[in-house]
N, C-alpha and C. Protein backbone atom coordinates (compact mmCIF):
# COMPACT_ATOMS: atom_id res chain seq x y z
N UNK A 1 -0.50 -150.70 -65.29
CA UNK A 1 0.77 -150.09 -64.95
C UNK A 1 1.63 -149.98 -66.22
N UNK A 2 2.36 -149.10 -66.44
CA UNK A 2 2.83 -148.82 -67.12
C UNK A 2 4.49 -149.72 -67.56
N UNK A 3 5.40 -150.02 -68.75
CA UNK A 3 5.87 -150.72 -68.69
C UNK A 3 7.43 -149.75 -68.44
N UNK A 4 8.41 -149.91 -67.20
CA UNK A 4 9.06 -149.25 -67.06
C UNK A 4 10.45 -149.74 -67.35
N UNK A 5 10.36 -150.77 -68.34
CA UNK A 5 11.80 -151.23 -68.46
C UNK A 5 12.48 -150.67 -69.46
N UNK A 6 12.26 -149.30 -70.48
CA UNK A 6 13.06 -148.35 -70.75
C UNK A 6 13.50 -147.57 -70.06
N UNK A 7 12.83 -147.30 -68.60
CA UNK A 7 13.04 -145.93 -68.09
C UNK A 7 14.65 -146.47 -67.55
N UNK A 8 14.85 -147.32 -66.74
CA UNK A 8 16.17 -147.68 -65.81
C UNK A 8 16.76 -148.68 -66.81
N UNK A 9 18.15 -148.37 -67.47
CA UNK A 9 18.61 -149.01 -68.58
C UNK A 9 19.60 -149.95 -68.07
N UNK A 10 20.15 -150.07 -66.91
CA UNK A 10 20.58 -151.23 -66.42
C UNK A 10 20.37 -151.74 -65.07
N UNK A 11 20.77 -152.50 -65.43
CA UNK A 11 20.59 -153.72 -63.90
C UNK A 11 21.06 -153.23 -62.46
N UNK A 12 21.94 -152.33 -62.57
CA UNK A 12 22.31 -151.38 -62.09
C UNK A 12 21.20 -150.46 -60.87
N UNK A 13 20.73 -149.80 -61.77
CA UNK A 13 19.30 -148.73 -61.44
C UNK A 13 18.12 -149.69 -61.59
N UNK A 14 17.96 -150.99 -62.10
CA UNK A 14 16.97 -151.73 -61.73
C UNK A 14 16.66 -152.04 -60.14
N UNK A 15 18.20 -152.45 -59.62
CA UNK A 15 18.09 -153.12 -58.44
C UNK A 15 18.28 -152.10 -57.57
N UNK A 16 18.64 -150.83 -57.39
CA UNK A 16 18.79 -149.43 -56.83
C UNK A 16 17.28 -149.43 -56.60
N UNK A 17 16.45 -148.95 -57.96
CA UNK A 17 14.95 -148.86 -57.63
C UNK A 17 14.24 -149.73 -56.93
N UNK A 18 14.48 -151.09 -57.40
CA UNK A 18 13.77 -152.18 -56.43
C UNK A 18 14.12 -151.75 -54.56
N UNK A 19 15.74 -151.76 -54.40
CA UNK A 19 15.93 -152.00 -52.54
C UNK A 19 14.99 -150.50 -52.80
N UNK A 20 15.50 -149.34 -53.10
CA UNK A 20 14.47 -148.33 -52.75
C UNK A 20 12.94 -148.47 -52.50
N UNK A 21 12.14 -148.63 -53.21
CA UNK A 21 10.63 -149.38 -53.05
C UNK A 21 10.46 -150.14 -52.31
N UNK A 22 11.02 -151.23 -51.84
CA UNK A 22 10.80 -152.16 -50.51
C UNK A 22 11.05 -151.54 -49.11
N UNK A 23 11.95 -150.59 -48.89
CA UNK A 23 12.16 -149.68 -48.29
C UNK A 23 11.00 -148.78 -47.72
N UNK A 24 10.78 -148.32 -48.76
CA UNK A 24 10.09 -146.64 -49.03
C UNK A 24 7.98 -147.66 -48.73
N UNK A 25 8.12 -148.51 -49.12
CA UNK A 25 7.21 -149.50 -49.05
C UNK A 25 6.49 -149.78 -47.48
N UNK A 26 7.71 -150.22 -46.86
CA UNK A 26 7.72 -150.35 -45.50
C UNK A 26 7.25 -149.12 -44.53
N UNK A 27 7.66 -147.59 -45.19
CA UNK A 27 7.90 -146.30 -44.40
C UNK A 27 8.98 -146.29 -44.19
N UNK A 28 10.24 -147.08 -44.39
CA UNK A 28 11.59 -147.13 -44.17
C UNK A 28 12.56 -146.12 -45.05
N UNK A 29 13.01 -144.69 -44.71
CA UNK A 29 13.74 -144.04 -45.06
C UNK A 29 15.14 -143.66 -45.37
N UNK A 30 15.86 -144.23 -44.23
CA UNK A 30 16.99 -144.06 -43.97
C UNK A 30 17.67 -144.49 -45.03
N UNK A 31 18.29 -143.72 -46.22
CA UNK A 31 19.26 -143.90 -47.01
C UNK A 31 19.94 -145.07 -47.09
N UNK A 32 21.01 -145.24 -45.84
CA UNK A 32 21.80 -145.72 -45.27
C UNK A 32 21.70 -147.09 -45.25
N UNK A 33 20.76 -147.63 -44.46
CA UNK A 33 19.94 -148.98 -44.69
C UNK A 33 19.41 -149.39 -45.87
N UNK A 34 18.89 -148.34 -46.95
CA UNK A 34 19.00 -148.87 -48.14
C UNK A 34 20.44 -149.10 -48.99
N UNK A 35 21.11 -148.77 -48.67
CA UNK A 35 22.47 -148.84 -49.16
C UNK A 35 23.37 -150.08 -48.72
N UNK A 36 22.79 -150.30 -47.58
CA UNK A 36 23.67 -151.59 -46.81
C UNK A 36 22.72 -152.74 -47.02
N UNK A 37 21.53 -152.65 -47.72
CA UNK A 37 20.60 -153.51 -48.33
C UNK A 37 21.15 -153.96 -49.34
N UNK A 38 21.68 -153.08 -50.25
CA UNK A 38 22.56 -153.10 -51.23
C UNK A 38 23.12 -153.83 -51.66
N UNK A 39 24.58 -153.47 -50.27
CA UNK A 39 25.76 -154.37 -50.81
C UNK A 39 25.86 -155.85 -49.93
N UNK A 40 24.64 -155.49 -49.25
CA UNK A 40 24.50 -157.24 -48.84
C UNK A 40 23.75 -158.20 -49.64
N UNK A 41 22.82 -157.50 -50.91
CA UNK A 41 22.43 -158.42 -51.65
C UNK A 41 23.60 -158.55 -52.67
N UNK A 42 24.40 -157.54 -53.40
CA UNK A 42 25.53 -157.72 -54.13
C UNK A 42 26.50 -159.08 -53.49
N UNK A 43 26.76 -158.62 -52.43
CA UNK A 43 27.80 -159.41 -51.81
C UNK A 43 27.20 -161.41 -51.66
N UNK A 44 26.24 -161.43 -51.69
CA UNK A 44 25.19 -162.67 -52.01
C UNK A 44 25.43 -163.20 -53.28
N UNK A 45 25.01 -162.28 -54.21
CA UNK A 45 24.87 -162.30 -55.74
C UNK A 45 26.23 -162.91 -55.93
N UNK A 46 27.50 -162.30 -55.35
CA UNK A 46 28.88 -162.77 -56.09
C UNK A 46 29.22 -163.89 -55.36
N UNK A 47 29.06 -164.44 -53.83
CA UNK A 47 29.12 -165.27 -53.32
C UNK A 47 28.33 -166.76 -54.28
N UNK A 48 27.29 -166.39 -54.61
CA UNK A 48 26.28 -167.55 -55.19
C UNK A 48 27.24 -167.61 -56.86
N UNK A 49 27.71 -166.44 -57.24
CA UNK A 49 28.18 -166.44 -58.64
C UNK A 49 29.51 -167.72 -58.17
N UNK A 50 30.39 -167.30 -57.55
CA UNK A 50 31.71 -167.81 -57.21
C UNK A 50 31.30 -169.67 -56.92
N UNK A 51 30.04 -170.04 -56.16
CA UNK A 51 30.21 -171.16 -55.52
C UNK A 51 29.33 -171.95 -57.26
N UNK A 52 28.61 -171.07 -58.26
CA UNK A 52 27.98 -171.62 -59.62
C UNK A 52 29.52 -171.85 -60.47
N UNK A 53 30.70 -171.26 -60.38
CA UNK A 53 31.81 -171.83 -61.35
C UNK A 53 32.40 -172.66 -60.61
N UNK A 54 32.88 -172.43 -59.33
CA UNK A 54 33.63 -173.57 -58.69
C UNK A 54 32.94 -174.95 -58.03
N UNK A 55 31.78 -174.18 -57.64
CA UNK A 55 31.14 -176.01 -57.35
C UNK A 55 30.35 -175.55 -55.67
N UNK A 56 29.59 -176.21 -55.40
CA UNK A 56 28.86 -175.88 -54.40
C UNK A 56 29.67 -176.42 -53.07
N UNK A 57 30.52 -177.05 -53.21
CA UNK A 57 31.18 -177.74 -51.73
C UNK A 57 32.48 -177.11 -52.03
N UNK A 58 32.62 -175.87 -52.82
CA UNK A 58 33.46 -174.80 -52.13
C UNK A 58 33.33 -173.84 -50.90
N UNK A 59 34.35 -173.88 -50.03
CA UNK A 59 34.54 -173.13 -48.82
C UNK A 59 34.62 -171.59 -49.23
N UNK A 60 33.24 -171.00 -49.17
CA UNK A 60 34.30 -169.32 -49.52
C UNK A 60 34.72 -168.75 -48.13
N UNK A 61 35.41 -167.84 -48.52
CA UNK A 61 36.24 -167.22 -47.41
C UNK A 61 35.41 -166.88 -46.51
N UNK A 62 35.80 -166.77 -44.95
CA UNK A 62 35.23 -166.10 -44.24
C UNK A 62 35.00 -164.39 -44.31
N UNK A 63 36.18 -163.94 -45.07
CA UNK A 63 36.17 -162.43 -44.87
C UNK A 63 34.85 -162.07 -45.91
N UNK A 64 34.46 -163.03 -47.05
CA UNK A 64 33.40 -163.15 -48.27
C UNK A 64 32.28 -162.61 -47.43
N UNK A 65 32.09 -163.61 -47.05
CA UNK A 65 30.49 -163.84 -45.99
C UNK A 65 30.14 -162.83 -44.75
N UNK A 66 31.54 -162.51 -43.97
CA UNK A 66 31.19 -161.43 -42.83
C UNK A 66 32.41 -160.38 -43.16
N UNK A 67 32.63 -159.32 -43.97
CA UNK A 67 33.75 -158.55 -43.81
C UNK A 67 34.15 -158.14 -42.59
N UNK A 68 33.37 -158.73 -41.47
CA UNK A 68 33.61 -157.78 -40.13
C UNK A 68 34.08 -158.71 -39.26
N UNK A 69 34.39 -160.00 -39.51
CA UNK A 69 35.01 -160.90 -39.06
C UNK A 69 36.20 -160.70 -38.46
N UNK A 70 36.49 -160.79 -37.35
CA UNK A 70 37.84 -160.54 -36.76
C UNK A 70 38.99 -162.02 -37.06
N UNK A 71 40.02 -161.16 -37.31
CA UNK A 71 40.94 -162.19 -37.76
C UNK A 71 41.94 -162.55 -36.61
């Protein structure tokens, strides 16, 4: 296989291509669901970033974890 880490120059379009392929992998098409694949691994990524500076027996917010949380 060829080495494709010039082609996608950031981390950005790395992780775009990856949810795409796991997707497209499956037979799973729908845009949409790759997109909300997305920002639920983003939304992970900054959650895990936030609890690595402040400390692991920080409370993050509820609205962090479920934006759909009724208040």
């Amino acid at each position: 296989m060829d080495d494709m880490s010039g082609v996608f120059t950031s981390t950005t379009e790395r992780a775009a291509w990856n949810i795409a392929a796991r997707h497209l992998a499956r037979g799973q098409k729908d845009p949409v669901m790759m997109i909300v694949d997305g920002i639920e691994e983003e939304r992970k990524r900054c959650i895990d970033l936030l609890r690595s500076a402040i400390g692991r027996d920080f409370e993050v917010p509820t609205f962090m974890v479920d934006p759909d949380h009724q208040w």
